[in-house]
C-alpha atoms as a PDB file:
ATOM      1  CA  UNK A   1      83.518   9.302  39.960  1.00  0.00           C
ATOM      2  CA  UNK A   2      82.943  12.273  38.125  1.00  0.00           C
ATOM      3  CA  UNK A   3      83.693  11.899  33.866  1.00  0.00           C
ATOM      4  CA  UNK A   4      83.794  13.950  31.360  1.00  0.00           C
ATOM      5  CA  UNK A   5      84.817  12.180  28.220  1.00  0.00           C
ATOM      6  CA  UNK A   6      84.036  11.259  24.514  1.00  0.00           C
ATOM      7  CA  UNK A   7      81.761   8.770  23.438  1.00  0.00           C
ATOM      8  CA  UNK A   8      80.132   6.842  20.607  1.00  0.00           C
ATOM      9  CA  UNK A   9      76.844   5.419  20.994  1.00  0.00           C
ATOM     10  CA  UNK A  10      76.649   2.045  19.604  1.00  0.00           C
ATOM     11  CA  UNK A  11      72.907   0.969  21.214  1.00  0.00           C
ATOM     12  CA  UNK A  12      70.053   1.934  22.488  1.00  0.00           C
ATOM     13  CA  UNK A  13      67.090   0.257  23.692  1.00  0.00           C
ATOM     14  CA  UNK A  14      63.200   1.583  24.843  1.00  0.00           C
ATOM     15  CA  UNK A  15      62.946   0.798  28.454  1.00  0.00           C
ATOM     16  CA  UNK A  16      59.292   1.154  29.355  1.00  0.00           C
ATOM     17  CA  UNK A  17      57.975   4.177  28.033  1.00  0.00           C
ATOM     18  CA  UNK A  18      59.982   6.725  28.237  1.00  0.00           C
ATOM     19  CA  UNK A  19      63.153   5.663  29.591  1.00  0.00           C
ATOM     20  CA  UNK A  20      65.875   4.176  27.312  1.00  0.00           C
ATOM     21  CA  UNK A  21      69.691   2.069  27.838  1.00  0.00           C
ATOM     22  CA  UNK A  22      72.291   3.606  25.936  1.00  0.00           C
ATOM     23  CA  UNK A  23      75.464   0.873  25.417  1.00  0.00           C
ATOM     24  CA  UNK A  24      78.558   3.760  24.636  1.00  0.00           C
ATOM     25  CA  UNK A  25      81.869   2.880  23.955  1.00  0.00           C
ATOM     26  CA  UNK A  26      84.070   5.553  25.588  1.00  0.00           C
ATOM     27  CA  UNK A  27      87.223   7.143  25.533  1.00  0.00           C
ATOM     28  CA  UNK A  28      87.911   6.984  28.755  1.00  0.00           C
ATOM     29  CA  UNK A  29      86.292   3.839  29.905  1.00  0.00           C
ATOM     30  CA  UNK A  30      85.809   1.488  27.068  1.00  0.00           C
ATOM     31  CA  UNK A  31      82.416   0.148  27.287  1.00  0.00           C
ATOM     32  CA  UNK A  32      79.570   1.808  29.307  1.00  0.00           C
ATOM     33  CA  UNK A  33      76.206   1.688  29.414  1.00  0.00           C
ATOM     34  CA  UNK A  34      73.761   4.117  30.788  1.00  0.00           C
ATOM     35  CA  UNK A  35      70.212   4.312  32.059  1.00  0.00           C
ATOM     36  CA  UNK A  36      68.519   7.445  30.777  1.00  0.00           C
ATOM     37  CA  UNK A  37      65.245   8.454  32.566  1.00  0.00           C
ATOM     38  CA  UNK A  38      62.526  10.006  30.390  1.00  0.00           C
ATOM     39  CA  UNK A  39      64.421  10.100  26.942  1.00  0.00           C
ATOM     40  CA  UNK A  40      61.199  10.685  25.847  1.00  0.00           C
ATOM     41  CA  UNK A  41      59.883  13.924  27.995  1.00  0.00           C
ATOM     42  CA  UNK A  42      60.771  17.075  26.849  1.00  0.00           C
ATOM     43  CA  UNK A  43      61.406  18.373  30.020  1.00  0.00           C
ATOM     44  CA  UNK A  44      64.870  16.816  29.534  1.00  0.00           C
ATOM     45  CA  UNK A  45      65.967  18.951  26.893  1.00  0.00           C
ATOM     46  CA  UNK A  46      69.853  17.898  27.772  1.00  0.00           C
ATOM     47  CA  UNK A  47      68.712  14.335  26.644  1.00  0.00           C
ATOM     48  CA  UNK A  48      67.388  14.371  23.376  1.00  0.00           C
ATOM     49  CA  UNK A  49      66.306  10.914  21.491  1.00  0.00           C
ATOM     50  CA  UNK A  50      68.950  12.655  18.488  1.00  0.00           C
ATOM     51  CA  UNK A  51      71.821  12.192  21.287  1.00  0.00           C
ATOM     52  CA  UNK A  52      71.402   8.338  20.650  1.00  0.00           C
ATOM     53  CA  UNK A  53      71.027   7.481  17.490  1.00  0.00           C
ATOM     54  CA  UNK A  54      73.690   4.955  15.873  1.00  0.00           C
ATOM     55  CA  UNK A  55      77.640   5.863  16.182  1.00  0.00           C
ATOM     56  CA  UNK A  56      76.850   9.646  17.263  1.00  0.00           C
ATOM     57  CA  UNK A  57      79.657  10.858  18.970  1.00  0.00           C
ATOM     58  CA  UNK A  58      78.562  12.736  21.977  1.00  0.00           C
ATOM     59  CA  UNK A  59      80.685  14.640  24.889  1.00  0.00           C
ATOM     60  CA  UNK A  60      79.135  13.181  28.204  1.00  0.00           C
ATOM     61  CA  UNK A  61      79.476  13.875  31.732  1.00  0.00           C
ATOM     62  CA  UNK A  62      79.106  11.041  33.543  1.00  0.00           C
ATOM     63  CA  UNK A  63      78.888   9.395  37.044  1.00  0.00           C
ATOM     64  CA  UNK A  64      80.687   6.140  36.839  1.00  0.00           C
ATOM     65  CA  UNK A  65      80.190   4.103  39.706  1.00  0.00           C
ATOM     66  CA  UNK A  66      82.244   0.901  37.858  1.00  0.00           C
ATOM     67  CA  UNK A  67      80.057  -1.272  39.999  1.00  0.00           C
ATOM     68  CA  UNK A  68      78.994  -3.141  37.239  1.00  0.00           C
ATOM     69  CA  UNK A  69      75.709  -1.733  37.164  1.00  0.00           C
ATOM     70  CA  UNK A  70      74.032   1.035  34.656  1.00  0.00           C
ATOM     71  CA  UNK A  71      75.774   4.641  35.151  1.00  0.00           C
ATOM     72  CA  UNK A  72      74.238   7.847  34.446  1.00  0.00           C
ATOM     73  CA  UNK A  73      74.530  11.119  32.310  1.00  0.00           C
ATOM     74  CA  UNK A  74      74.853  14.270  34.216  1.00  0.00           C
ATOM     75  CA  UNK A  75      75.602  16.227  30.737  1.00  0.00           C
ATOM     76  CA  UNK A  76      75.268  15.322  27.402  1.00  0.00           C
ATOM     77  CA  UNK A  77      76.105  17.569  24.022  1.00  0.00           C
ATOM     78  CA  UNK A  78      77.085  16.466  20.340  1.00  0.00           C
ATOM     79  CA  UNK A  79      80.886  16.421  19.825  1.00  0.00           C
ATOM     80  CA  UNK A  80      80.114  15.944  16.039  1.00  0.00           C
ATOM     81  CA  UNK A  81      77.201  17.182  14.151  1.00  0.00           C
ATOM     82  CA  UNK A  82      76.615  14.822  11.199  1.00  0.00           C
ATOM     83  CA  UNK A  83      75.102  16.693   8.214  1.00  0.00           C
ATOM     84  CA  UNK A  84      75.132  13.849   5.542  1.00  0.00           C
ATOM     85  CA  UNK A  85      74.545  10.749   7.730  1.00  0.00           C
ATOM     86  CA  UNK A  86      71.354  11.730   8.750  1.00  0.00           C
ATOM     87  CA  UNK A  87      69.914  12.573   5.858  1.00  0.00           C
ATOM     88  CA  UNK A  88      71.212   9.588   3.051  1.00  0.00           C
ATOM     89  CA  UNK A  89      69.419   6.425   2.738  1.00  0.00           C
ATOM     90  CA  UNK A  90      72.346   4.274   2.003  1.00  0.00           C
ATOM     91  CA  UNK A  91      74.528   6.401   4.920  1.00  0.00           C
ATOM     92  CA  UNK A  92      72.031   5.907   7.433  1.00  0.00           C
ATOM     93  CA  UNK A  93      71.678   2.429   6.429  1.00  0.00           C
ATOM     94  CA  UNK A  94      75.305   1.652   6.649  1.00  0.00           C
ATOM     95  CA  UNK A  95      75.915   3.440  10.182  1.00  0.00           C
ATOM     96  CA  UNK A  96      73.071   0.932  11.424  1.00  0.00           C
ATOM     97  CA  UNK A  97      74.448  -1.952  10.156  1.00  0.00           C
ATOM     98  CA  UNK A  98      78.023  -0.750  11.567  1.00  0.00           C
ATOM     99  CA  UNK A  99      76.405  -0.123  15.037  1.00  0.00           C
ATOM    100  CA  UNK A 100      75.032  -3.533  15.250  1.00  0.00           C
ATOM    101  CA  UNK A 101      78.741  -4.916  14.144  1.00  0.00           C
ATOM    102  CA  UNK A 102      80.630  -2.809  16.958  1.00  0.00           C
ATOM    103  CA  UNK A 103      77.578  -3.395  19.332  1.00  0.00           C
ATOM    104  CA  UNK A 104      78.709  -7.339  19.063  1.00  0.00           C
ATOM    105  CA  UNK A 105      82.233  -7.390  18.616  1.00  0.00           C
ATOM    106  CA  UNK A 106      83.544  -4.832  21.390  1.00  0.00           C
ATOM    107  CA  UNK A 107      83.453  -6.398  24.632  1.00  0.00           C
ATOM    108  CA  UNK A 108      86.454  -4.047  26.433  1.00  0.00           C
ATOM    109  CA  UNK A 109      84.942  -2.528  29.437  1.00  0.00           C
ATOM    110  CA  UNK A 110      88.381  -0.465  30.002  1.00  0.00           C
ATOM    111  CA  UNK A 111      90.455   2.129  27.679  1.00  0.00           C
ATOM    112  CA  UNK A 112      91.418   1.376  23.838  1.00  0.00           C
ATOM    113  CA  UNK A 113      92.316   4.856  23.346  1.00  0.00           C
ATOM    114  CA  UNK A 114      93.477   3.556  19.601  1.00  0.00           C
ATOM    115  CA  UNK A 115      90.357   1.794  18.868  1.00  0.00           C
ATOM    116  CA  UNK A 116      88.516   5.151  19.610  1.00  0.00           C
ATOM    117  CA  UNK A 117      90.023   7.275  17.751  1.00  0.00           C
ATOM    118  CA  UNK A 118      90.066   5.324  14.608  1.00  0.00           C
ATOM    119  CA  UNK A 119      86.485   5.192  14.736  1.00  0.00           C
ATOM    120  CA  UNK A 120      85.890   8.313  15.467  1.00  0.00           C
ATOM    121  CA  UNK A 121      88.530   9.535  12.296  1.00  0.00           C
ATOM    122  CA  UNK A 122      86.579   6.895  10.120  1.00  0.00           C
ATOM    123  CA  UNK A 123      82.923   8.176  11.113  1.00  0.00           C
ATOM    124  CA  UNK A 124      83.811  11.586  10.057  1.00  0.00           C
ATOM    125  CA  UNK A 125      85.369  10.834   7.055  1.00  0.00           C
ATOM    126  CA  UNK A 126      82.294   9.337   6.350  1.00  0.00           C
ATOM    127  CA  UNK A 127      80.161  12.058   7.005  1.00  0.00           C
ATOM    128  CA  UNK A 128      81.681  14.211   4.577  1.00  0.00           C
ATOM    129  CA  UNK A 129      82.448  12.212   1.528  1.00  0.00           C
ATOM    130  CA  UNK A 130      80.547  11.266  -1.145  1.00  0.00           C
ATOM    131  CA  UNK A 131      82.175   8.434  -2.812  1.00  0.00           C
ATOM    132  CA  UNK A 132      81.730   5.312   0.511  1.00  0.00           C
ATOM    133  CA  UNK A 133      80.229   2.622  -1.244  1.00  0.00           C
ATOM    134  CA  UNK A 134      83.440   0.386   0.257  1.00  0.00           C
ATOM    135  CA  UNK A 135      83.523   2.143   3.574  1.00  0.00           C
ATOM    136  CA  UNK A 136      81.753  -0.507   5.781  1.00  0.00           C
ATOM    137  CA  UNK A 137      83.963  -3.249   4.496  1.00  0.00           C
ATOM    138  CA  UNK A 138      87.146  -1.320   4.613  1.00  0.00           C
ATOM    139  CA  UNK A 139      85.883  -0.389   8.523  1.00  0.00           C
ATOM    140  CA  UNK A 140      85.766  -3.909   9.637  1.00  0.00           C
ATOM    141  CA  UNK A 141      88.717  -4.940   8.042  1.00  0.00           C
ATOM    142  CA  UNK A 142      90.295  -2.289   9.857  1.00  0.00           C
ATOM    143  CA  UNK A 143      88.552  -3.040  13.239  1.00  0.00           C
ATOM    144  CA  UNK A 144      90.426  -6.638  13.426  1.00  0.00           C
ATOM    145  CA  UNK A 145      93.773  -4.591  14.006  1.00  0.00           C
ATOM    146  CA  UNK A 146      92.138  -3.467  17.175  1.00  0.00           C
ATOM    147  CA  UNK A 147      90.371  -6.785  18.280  1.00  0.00           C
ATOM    148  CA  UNK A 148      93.486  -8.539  17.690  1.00  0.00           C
ATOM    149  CA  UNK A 149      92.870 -10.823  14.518  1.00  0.00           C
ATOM    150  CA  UNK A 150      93.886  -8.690  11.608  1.00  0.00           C
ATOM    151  CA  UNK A 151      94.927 -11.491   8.669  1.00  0.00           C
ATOM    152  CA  UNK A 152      98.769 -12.452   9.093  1.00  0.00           C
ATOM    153  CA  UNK A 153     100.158 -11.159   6.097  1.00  0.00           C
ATOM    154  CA  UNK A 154     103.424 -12.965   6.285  1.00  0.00           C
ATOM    155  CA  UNK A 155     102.801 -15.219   3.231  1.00  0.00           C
ATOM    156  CA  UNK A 156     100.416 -12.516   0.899  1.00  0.00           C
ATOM    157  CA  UNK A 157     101.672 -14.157  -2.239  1.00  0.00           C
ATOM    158  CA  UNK A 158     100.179 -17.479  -1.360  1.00  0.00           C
ATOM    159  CA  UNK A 159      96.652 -18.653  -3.303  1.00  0.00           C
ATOM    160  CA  UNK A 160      94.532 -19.650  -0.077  1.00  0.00           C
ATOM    161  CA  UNK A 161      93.632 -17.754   2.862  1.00  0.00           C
ATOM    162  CA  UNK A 162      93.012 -20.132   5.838  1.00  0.00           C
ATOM    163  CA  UNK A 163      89.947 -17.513   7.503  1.00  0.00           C
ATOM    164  CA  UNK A 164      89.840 -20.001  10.333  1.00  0.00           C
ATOM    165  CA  UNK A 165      93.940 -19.474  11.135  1.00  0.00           C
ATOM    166  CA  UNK A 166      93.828 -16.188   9.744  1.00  0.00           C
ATOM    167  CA  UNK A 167      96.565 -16.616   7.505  1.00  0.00           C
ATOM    168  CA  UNK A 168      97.497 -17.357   4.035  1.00  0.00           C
ATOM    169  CA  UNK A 169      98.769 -20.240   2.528  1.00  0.00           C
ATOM    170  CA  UNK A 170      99.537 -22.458  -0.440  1.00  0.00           C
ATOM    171  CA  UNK A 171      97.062 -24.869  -0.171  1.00  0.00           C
ATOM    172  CA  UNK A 172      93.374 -25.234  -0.095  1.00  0.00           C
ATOM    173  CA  UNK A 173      91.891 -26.552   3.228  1.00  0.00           C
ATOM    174  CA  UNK A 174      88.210 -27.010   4.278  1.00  0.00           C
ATOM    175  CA  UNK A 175      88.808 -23.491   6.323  1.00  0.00           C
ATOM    176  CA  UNK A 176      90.180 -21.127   3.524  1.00  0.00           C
ATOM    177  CA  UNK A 177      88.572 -19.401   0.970  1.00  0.00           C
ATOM    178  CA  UNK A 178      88.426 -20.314  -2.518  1.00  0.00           C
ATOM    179  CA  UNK A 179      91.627 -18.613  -5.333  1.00  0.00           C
ATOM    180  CA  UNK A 180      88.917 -16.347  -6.388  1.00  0.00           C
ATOM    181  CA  UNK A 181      87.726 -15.299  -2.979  1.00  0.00           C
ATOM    182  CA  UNK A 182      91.194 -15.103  -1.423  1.00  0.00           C
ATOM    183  CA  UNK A 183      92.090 -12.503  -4.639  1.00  0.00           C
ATOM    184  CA  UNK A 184      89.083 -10.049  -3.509  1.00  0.00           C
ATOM    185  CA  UNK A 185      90.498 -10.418  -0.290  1.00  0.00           C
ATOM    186  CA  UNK A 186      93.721  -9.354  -1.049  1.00  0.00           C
ATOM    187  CA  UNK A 187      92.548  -6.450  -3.003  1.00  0.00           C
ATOM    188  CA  UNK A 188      89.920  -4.803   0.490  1.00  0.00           C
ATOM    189  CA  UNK A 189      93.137  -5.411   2.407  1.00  0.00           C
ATOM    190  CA  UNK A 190      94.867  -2.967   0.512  1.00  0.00           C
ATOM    191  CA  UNK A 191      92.267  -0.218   0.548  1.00  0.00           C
ATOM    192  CA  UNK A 192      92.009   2.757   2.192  1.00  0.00           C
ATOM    193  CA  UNK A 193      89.177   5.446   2.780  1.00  0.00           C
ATOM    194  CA  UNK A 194      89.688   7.230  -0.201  1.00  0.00           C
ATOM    195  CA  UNK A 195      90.511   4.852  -2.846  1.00  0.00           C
ATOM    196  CA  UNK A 196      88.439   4.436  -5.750  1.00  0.00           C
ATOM    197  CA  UNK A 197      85.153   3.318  -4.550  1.00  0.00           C
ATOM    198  CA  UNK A 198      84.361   1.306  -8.039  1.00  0.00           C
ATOM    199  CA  UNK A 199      86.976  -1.615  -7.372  1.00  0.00           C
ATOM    200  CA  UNK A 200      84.173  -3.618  -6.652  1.00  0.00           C
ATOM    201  CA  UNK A 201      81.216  -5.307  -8.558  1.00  0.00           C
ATOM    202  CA  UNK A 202      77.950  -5.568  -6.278  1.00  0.00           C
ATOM    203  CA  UNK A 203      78.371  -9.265  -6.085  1.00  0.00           C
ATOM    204  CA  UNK A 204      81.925  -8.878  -5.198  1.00  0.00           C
ATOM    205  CA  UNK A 205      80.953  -6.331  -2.234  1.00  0.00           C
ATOM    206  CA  UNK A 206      78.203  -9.156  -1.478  1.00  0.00           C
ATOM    207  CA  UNK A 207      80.650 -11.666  -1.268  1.00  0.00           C
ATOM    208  CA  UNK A 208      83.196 -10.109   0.758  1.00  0.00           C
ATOM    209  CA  UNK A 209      80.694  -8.987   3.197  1.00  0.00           C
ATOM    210  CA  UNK A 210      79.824 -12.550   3.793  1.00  0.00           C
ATOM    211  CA  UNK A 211      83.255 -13.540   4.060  1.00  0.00           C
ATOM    212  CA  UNK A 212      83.838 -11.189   6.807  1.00  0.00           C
ATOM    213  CA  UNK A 213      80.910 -11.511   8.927  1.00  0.00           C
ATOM    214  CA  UNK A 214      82.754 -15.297   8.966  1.00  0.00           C
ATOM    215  CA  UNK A 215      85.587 -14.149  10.234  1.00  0.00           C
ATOM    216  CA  UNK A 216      84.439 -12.171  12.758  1.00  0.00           C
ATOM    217  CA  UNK A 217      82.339 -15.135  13.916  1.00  0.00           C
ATOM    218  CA  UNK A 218      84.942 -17.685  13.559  1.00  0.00           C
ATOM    219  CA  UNK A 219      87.412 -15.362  16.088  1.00  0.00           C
ATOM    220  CA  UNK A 220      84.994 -13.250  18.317  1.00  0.00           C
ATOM    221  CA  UNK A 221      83.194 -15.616  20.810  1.00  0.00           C
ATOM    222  CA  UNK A 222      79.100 -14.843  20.583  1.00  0.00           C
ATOM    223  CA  UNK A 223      79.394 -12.417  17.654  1.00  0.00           C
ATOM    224  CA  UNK A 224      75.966 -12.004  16.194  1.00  0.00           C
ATOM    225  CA  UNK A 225      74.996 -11.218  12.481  1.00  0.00           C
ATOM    226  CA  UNK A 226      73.431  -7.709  12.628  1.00  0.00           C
ATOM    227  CA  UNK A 227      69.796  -7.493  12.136  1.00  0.00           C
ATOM    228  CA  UNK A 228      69.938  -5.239   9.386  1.00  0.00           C
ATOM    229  CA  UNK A 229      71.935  -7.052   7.134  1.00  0.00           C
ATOM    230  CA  UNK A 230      69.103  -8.034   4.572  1.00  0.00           C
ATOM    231  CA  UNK A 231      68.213  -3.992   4.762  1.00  0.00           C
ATOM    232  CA  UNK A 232      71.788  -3.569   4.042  1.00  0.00           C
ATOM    233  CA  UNK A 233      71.611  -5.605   0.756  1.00  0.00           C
ATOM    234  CA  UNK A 234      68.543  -4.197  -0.055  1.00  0.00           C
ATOM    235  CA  UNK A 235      70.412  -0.849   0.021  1.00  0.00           C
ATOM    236  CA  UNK A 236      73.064  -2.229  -2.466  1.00  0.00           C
ATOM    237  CA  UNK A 237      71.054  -3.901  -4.565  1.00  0.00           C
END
């Protein structure tokens, strides 16, 4: 079947020489991933190494067969061009770091038409602000909604949140964050894009990175820590 949809491009990996696997999450299909002949030939000038670097957002036109097996590009061209990503350490850093994050957590192979478009919003939000030292924490927090284990925040006002239950409460188990911990947590879950960026100390950032990369491994079965998490601290350090 013949597809022309949206797409952002969450992996890819060399496949001999010049060949490469692109894993896409699409917004028609969910997950997809796509075998692309001589990536690395210039002859294939609609299939340009650019097209697949982390979280682009790319128009594609697509054969999917849905057999379970690798599908394949007829057209590709950038929906978005990113002018800032590209070209900022701590950007490009971040959108790496994200890719791995998305690359391990989404496992729909069908529509999540919501899902999509939130990312794609957030990405190029991204791209044109300035201020984004929070925007990779506020992202995940915000991916949970999506994945299904956004914090129940029926009890807010109580000290402890239980990250194993995903939910707060008034005492102090061997699952919940500490008072202090639980109070940063509070605070990213009431951020938004564009709220001041300097809410944060760099050990507090630190620390709530950590705490989330536990809770997505606590409630997403085979969730990996990204590769590029040390480069990530590096970034902010």
């Amino acid at each position: 079947m013949l597809i022309k949809t949206k797409a952002i491009v969450l992996s890819s990996l060399k496949y001999q020489e010049k060949s490469l696997i692109v894993k896409c999450f699409t917004e028609s299909d969910g997950l997809k991933s796509y075998f692309v002949p001589s990536a690395y030939s210039n002859k294939k000038v609609n299939q340009k190494i650019a097209y697949f670097q982390p979280l682009t957002i790319i128009e594609i036109e697509a054969n999917h067969k849905n057999k379970g097996t690798l599908e394949h590009f007829k057209e590709i061209r950038l929906a978005h061009s990113y002018y800032s990503i590209n070209t900022d350490i701590v950007k490009s850093t971040i959108v790496i770091f994200l890719s791995e994050i998305l690359h391990h957590a989404i496992k729909e192979e069908e529509k999540n038409q919501s899902l999509f478009s939130f990312l794609e919003t957030a990405l190029l939000w991204f791209n044109t602000h300035q201020e984004t030292t929070n925007f990779h924490l506020i992202l995940m927090m915000e991916v949970t909604k999506y994945l299904g284990f956004y914090p129940d925040l029926t009890e807010l006002d109580f000290p402890y949140f239980d990250i194993k239950e995903g939910y707060f409460t008034l005492f102090q188990s061997i699952n919940s964050l500490t008072e202090h911990e639980t109070h940063l947590f509070k605070r990213l879950l009431q951020l938004k894009f564009d709220s001041d960026q300097k809410i944060f100390a760099g050990i507090e950032r630190q620390l709530l990175l950590k705490i989330l990369l536990d809770f997505y491994t606590l409630h997403l079965d085979g969730f990996k820590k990204p590769k590029s998490l040390e480069v990530l601290k590096e970034v902010f350090s």
